[in-house]
C-alpha atoms as a PDB file:
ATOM      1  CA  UNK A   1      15.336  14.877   5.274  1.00  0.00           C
ATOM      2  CA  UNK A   2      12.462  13.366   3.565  1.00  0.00           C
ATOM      3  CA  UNK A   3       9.224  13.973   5.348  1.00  0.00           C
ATOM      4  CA  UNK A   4       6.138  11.972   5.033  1.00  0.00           C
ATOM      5  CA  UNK A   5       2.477  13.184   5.508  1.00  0.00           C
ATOM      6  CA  UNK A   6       0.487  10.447   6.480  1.00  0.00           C
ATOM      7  CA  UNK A   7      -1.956   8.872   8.733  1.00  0.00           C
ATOM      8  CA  UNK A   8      -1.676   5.598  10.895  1.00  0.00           C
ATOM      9  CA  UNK A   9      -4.399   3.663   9.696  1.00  0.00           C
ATOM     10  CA  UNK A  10      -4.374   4.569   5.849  1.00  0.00           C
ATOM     11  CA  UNK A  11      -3.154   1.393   4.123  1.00  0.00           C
ATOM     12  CA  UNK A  12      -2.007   3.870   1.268  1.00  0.00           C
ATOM     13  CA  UNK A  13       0.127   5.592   3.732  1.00  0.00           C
ATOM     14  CA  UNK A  14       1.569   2.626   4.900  1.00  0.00           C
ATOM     15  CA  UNK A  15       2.929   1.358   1.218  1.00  0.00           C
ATOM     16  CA  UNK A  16       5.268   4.501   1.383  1.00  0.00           C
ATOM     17  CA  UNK A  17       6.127   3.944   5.403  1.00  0.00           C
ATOM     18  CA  UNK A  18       6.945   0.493   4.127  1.00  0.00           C
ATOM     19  CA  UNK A  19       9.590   0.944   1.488  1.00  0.00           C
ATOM     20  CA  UNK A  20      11.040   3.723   3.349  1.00  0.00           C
ATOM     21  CA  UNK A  21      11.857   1.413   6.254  1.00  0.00           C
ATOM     22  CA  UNK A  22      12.737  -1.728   3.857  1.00  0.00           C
ATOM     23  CA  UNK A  23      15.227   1.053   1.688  1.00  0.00           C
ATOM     24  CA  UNK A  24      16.373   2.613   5.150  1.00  0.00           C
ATOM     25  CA  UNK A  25      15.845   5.964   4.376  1.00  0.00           C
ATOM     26  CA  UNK A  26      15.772   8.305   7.571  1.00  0.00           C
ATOM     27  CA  UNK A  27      12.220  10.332   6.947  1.00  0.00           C
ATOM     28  CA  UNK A  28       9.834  12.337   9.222  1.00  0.00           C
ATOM     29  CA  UNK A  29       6.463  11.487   9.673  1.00  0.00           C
ATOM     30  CA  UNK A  30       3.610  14.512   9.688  1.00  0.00           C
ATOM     31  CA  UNK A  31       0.314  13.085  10.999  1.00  0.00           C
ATOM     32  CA  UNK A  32      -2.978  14.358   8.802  1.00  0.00           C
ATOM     33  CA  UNK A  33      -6.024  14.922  11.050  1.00  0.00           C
ATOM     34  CA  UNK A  34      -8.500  14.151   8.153  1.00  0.00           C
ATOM     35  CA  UNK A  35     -11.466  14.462  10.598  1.00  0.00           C
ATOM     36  CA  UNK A  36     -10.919  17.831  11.584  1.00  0.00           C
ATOM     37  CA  UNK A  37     -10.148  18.414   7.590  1.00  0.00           C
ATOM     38  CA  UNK A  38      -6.719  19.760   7.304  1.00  0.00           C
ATOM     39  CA  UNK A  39      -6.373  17.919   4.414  1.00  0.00           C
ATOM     40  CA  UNK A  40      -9.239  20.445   2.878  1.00  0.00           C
ATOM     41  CA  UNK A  41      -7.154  23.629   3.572  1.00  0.00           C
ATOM     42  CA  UNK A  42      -5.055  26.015   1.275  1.00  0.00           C
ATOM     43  CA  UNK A  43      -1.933  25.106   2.717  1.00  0.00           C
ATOM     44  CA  UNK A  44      -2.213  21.466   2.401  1.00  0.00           C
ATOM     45  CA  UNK A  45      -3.829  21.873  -1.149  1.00  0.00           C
ATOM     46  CA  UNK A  46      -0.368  23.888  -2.242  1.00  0.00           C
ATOM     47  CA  UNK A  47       1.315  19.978  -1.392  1.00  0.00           C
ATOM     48  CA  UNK A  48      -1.892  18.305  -3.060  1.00  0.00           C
ATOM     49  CA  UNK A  49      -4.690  20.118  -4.678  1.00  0.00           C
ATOM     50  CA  UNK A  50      -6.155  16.296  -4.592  1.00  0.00           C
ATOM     51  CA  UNK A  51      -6.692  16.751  -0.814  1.00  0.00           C
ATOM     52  CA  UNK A  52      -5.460  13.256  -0.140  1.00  0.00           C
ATOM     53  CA  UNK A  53      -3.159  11.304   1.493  1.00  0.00           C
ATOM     54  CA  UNK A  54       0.240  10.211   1.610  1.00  0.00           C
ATOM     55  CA  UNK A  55       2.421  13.327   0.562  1.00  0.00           C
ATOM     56  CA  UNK A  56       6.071  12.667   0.343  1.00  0.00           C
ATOM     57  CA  UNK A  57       8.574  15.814   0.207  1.00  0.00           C
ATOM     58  CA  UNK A  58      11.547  15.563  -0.374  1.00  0.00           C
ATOM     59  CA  UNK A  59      13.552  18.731  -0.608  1.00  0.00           C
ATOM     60  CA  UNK A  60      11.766  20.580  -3.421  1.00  0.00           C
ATOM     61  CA  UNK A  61      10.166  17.756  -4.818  1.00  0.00           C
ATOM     62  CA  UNK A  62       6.554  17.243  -3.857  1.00  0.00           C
ATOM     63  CA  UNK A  63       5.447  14.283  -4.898  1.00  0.00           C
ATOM     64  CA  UNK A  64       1.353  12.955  -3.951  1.00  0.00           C
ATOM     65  CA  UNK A  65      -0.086   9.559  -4.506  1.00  0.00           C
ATOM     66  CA  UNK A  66       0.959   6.225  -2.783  1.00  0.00           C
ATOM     67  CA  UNK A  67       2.331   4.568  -5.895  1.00  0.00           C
ATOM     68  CA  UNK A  68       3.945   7.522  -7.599  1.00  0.00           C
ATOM     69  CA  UNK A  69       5.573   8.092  -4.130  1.00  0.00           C
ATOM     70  CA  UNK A  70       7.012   4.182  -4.404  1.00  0.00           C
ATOM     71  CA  UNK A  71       8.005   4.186  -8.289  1.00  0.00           C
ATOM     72  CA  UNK A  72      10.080   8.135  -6.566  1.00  0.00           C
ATOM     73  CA  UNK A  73      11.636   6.286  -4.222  1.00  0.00           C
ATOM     74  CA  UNK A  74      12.376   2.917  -5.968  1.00  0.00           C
ATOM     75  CA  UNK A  75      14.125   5.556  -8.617  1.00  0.00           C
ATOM     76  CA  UNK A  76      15.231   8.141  -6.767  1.00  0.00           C
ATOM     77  CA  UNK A  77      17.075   5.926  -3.887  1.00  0.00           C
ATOM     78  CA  UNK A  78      17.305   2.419  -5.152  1.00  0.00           C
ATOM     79  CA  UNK A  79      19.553   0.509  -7.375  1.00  0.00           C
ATOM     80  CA  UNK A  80      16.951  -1.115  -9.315  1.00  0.00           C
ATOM     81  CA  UNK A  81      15.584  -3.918  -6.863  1.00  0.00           C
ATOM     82  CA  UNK A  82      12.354  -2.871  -6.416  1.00  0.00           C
ATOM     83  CA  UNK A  83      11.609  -1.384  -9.873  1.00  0.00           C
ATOM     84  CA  UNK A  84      13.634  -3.475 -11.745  1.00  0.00           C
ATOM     85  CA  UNK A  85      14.593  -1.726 -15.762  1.00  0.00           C
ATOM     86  CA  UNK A  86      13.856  -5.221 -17.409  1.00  0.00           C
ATOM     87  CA  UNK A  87      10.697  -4.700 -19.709  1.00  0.00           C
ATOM     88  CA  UNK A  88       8.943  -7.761 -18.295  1.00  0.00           C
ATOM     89  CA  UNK A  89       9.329  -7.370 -14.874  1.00  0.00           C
ATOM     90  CA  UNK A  90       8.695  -3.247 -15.117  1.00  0.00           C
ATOM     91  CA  UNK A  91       5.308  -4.539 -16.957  1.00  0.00           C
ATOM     92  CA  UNK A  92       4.360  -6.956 -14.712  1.00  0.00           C
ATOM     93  CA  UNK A  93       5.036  -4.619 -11.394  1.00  0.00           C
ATOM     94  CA  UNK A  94       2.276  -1.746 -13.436  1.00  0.00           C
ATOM     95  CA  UNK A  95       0.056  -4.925 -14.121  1.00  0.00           C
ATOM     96  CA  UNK A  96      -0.135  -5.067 -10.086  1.00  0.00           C
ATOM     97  CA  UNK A  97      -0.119  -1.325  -9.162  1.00  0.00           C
ATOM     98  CA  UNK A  98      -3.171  -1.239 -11.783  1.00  0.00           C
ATOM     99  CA  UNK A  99      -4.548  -4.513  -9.485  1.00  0.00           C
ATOM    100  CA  UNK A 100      -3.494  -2.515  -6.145  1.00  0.00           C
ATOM    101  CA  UNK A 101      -5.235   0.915  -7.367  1.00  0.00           C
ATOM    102  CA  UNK A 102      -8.746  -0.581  -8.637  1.00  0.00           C
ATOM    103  CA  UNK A 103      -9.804  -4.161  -7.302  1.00  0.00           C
ATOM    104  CA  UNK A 104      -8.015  -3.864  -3.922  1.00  0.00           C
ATOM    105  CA  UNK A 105      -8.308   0.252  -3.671  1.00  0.00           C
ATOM    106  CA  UNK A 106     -12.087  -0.403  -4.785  1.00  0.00           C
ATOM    107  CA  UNK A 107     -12.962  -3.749  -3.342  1.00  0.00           C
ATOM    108  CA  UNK A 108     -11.000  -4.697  -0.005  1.00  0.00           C
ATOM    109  CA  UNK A 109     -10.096  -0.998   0.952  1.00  0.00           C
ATOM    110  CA  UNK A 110     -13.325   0.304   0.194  1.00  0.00           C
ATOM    111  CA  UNK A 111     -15.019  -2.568   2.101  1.00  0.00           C
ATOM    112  CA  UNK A 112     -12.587  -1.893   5.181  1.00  0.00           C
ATOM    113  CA  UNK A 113     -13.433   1.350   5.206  1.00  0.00           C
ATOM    114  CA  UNK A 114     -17.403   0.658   5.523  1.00  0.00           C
ATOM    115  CA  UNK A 115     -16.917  -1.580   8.500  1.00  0.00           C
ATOM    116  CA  UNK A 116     -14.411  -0.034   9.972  1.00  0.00           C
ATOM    117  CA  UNK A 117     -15.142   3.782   9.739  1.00  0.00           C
ATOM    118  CA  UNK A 118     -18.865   3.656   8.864  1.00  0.00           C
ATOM    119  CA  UNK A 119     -18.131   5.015   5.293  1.00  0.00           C
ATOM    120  CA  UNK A 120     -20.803   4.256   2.667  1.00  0.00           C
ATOM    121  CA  UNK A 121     -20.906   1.782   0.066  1.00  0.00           C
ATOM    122  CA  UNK A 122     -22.132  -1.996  -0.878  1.00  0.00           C
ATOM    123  CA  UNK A 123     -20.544  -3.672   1.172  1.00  0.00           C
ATOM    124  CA  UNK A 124     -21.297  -6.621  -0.583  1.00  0.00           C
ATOM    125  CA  UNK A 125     -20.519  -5.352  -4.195  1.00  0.00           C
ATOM    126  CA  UNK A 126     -16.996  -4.262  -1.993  1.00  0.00           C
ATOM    127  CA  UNK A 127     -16.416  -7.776  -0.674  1.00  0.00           C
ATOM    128  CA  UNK A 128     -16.962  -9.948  -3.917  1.00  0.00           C
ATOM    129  CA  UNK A 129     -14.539  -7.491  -5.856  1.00  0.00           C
ATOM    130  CA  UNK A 130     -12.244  -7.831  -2.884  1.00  0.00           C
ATOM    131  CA  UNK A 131     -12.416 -11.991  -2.897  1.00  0.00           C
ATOM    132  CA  UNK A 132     -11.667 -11.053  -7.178  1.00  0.00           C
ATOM    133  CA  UNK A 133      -8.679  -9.569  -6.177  1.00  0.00           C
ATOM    134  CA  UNK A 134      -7.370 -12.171  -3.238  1.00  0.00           C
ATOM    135  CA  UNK A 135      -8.318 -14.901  -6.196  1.00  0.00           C
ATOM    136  CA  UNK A 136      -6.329 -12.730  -8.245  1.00  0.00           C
ATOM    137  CA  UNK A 137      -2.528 -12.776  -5.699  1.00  0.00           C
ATOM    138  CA  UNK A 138      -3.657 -16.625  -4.947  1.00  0.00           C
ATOM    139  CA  UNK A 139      -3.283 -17.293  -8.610  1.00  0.00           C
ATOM    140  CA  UNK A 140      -0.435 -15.601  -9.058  1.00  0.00           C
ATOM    141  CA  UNK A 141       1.800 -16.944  -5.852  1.00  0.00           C
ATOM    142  CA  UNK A 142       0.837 -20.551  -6.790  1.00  0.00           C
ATOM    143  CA  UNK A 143       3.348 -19.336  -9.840  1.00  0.00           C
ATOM    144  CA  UNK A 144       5.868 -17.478  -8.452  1.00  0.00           C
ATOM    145  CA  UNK A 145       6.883 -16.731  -4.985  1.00  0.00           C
ATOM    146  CA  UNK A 146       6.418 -12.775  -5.416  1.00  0.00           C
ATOM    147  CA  UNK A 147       3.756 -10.823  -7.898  1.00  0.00           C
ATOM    148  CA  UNK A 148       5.898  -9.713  -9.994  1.00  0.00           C
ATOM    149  CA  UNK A 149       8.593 -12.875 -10.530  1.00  0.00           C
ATOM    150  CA  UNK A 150      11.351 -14.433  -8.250  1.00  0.00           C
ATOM    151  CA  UNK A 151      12.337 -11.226  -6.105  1.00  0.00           C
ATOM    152  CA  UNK A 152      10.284  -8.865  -3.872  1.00  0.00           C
ATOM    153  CA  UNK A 153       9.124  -5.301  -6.143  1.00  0.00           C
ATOM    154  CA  UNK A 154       7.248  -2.487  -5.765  1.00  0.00           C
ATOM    155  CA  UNK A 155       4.100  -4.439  -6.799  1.00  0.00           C
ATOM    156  CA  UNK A 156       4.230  -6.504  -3.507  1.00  0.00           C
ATOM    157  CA  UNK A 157       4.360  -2.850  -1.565  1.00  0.00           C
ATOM    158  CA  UNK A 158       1.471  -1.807  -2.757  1.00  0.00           C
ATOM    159  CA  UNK A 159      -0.674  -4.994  -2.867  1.00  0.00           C
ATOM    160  CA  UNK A 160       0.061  -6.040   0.730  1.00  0.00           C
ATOM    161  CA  UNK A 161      -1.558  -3.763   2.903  1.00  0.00           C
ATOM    162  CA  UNK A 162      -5.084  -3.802   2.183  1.00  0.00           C
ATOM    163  CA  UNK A 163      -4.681  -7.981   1.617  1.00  0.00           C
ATOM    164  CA  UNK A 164      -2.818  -7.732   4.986  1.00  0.00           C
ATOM    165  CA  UNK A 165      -6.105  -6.152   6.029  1.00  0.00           C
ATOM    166  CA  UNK A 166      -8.628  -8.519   4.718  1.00  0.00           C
ATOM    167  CA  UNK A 167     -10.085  -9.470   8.388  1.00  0.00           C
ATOM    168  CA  UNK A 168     -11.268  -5.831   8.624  1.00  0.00           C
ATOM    169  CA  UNK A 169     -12.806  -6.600   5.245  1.00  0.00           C
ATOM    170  CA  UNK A 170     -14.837  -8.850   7.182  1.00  0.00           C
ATOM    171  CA  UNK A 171     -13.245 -11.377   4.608  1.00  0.00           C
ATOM    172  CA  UNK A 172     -10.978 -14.678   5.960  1.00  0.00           C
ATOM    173  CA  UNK A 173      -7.674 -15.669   4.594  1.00  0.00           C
ATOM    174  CA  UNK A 174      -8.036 -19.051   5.476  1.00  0.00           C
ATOM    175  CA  UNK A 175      -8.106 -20.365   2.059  1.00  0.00           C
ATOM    176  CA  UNK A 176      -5.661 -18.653   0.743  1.00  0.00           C
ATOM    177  CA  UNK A 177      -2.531 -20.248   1.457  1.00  0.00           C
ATOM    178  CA  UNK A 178      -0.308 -18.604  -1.006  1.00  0.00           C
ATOM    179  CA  UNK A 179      -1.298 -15.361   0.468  1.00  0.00           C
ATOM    180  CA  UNK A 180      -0.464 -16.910   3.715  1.00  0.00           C
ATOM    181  CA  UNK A 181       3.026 -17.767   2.429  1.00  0.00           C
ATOM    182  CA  UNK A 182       3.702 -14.467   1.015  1.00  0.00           C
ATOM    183  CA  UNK A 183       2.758 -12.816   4.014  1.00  0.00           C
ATOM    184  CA  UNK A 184       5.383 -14.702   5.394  1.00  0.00           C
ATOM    185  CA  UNK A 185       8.378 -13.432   2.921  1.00  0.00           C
ATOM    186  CA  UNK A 186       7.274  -9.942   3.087  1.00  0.00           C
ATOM    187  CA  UNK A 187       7.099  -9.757   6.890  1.00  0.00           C
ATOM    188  CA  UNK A 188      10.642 -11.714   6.886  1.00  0.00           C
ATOM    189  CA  UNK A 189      12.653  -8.885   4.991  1.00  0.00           C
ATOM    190  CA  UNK A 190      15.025  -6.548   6.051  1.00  0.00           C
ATOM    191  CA  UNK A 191      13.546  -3.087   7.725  1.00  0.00           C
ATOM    192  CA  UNK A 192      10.014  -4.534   7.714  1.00  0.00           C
ATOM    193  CA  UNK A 193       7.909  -2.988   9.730  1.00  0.00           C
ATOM    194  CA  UNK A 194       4.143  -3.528  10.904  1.00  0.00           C
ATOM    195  CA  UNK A 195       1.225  -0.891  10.018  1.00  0.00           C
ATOM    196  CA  UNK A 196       0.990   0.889  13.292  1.00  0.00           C
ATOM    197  CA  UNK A 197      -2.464   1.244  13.312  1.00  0.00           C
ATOM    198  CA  UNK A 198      -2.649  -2.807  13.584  1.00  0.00           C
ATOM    199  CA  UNK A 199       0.608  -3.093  15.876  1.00  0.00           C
ATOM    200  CA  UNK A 200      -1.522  -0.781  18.207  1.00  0.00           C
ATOM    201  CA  UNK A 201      -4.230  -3.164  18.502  1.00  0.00           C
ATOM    202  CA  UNK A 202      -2.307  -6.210  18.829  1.00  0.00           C
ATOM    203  CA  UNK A 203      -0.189  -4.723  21.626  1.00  0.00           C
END
């Protein structure tokens, strides 16, 4: 069985919980206590001698990072939907993981993270590269209906959680009615499921 080490509230973590419910893959989930730094120690280091978070094993493949865990999967256990072997579309799904790992990683995670759970950082610097990348999807949905083209990819995985999270961000949505729309689509397909962290507080 695939097993998953994770942690509720990481929006990294999520991306990976996310395609493994959409592709219906039966996986266990192995909670990370990063505050009492298991992460740090030798044992977790032989899975990831990054120290970080997700971890996806499956069998005797150990494979660390969010996206490399979703182009795995999308490879590994898909027939091509979500990483799709046309040129364009592959190009255009790494144009978003690139989008996903530096202006939303650096700008609306980052900022979440200093409100949130007191980590440092300018928050403002944080924000306005954060409101760069929402500009950025708004753009982009006015054109198509996903980030990558006409169907749902691996590129809307990895950019919706941390947009999902923008509120936390301290940064409103409002405006953004593309976003708004694609939150819709995404949240409509098949295995969907919420990131627990947020279900929690909702319930």
């Amino acid at each position: 069985m695939l097993k998953l080490y994770d942690l509720d509230v990481s929006g990294n973590c999520y991306k990976a919980r996310l395609l493994l419910s959409v592709l219906n893959l039966e996986h266990e989930r192995v909670p990370v206590n990063l505050a009492s730094g298991e992460h740090l120690t030798e044992k977790f280091k032989r899975l990831n001698p990054r120290s970080e978070i997700p971890v996806l094993v499956d069998g005797r493949t150990v494979i660390w990072d969010s996206h490399a865990i979703l182009v795995y999967l999308a490879r590994r256990y898909d027939a091509g939907h979500w990483l799709p072997a046309d040129p364009l579309i592959m190009g255009r799904v790494q144009q978003w993981l690139a989008v996903a790992g530096h202006e939303i990683q650096y700008g609306l995670a980052a900022a979440r993270a200093c409100l949130k759970f007191g980590r440092e950082g300018d928050l403002q610097a944080l924000q306005q590269r954060g409101v760069t990348a929402l500009d950025l999807l708004e753009s982009q949905l006015g054109q198509s209906p996903w980030l990558a083209g006409e169907q749902p990819t691996l590129a809307d995985v990895a950019c919706y959680p941390y947009v999902r999270c923008a509120d936390e961000a301290n940064l409103s949505l409002q405006d953004y009615s593309n976003i708004q729309g694609w939150f819709e689509r995404i949240e409509s397909l098949p295995g969907y499921v919420p990131m627990l962290e947020r279900a929690q507080n909702v319930a």
